[in-house]
C-alpha atoms as a PDB file:
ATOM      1  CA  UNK A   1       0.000   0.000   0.000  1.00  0.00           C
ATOM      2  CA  UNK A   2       1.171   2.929  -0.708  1.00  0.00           C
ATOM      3  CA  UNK A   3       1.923   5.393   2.033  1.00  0.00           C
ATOM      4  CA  UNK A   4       2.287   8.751   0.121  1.00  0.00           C
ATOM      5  CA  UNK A   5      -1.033   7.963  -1.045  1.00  0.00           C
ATOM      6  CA  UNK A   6      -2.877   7.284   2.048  1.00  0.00           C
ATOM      7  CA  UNK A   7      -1.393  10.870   3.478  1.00  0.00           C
ATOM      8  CA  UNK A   8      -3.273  13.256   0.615  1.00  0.00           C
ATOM      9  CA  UNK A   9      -5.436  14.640   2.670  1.00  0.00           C
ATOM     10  CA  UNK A  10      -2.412  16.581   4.630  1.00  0.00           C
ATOM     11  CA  UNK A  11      -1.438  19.955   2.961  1.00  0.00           C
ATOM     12  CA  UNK A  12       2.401  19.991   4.292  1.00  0.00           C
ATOM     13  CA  UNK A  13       3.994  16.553   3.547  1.00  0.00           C
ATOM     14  CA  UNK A  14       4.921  15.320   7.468  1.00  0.00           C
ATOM     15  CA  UNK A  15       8.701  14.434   6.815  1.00  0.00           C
ATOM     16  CA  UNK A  16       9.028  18.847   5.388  1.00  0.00           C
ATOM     17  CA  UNK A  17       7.334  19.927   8.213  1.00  0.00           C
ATOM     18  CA  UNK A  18       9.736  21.619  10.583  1.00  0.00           C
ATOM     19  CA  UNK A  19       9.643  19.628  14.232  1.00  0.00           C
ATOM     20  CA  UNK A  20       7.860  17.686  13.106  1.00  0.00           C
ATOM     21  CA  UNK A  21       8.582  14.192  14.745  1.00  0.00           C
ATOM     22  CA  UNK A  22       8.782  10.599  14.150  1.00  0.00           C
ATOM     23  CA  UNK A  23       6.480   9.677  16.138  1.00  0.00           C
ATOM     24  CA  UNK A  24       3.809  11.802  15.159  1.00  0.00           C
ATOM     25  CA  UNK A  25       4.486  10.423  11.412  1.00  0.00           C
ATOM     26  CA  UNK A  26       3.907   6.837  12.662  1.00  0.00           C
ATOM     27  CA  UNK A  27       1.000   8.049  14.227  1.00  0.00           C
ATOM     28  CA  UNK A  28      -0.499   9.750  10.745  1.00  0.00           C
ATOM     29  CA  UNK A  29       0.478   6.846   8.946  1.00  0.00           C
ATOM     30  CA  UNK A  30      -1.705   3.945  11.730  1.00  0.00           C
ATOM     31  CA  UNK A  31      -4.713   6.851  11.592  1.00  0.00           C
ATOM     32  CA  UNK A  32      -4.222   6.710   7.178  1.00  0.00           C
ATOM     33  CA  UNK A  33      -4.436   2.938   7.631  1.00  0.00           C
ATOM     34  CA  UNK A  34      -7.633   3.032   9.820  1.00  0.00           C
ATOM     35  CA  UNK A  35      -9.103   4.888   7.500  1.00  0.00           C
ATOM     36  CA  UNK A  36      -8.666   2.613   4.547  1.00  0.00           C
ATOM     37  CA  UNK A  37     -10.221   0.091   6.603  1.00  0.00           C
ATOM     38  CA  UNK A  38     -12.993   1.724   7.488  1.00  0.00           C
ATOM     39  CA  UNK A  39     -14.023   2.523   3.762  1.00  0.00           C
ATOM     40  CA  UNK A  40     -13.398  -0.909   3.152  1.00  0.00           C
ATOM     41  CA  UNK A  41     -15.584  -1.924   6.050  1.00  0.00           C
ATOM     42  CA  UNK A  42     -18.205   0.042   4.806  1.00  0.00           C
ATOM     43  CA  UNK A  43     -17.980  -1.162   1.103  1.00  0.00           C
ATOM     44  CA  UNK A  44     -18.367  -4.608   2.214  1.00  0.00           C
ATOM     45  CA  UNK A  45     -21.238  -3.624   4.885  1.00  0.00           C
ATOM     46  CA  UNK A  46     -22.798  -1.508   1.408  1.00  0.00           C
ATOM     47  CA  UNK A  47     -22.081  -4.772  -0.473  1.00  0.00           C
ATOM     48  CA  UNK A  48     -23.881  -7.337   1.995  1.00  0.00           C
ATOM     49  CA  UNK A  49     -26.542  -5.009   1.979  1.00  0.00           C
ATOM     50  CA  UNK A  50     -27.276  -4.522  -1.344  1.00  0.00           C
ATOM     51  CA  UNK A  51     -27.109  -8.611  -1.974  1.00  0.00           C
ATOM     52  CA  UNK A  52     -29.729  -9.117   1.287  1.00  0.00           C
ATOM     53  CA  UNK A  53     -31.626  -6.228  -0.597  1.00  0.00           C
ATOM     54  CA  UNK A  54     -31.596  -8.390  -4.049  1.00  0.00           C
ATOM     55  CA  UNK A  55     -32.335 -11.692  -2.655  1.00  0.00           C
ATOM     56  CA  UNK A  56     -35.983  -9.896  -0.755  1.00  0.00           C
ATOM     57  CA  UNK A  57     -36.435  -8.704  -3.531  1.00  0.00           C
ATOM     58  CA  UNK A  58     -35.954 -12.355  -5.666  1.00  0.00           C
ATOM     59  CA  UNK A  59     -37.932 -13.933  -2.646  1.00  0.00           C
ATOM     60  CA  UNK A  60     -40.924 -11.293  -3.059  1.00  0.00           C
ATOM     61  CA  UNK A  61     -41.010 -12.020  -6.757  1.00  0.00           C
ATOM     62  CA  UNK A  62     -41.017 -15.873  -6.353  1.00  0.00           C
ATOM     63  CA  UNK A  63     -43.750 -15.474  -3.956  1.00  0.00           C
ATOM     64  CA  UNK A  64     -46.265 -13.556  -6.184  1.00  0.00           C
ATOM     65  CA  UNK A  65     -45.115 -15.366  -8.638  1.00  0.00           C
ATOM     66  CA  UNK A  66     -46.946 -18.790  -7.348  1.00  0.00           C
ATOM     67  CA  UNK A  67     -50.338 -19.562  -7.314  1.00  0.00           C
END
């Protein structure tokens, strides 16, 4: 994964910023990282939902469907 990616949102790149310390860059990095997870989390979470959506939705059909 690419780090430099993961850190657009900051204006100043960390490693310019004057004082700025390792630690905190670590620390920008894990946060960067959470966030990727989350938006994955939530894709999948949109993803499950949508296919539970689709198979009511089959279900609903079969069942008017039938005599």
């Amino acid at each position: 994964m690419n780090f430099y990616k993961l850190l657009h949102r900051s204006a100043k790149k960390p490693y310019m910023t004057r004082g700025y310390d390792m630690k905190d860059f670590y620390k920008t990095i894990k946060n960067a990282l959470k966030r990727g997870r989350r938006k994955e989390q939530k894709r999948k979470s949109l993803l499950r939902t949508l296919t539970a959506n689709r198979l009511m939705a089959e279900a609903v059909r079969f069942e008017l469907t039938c005599p």
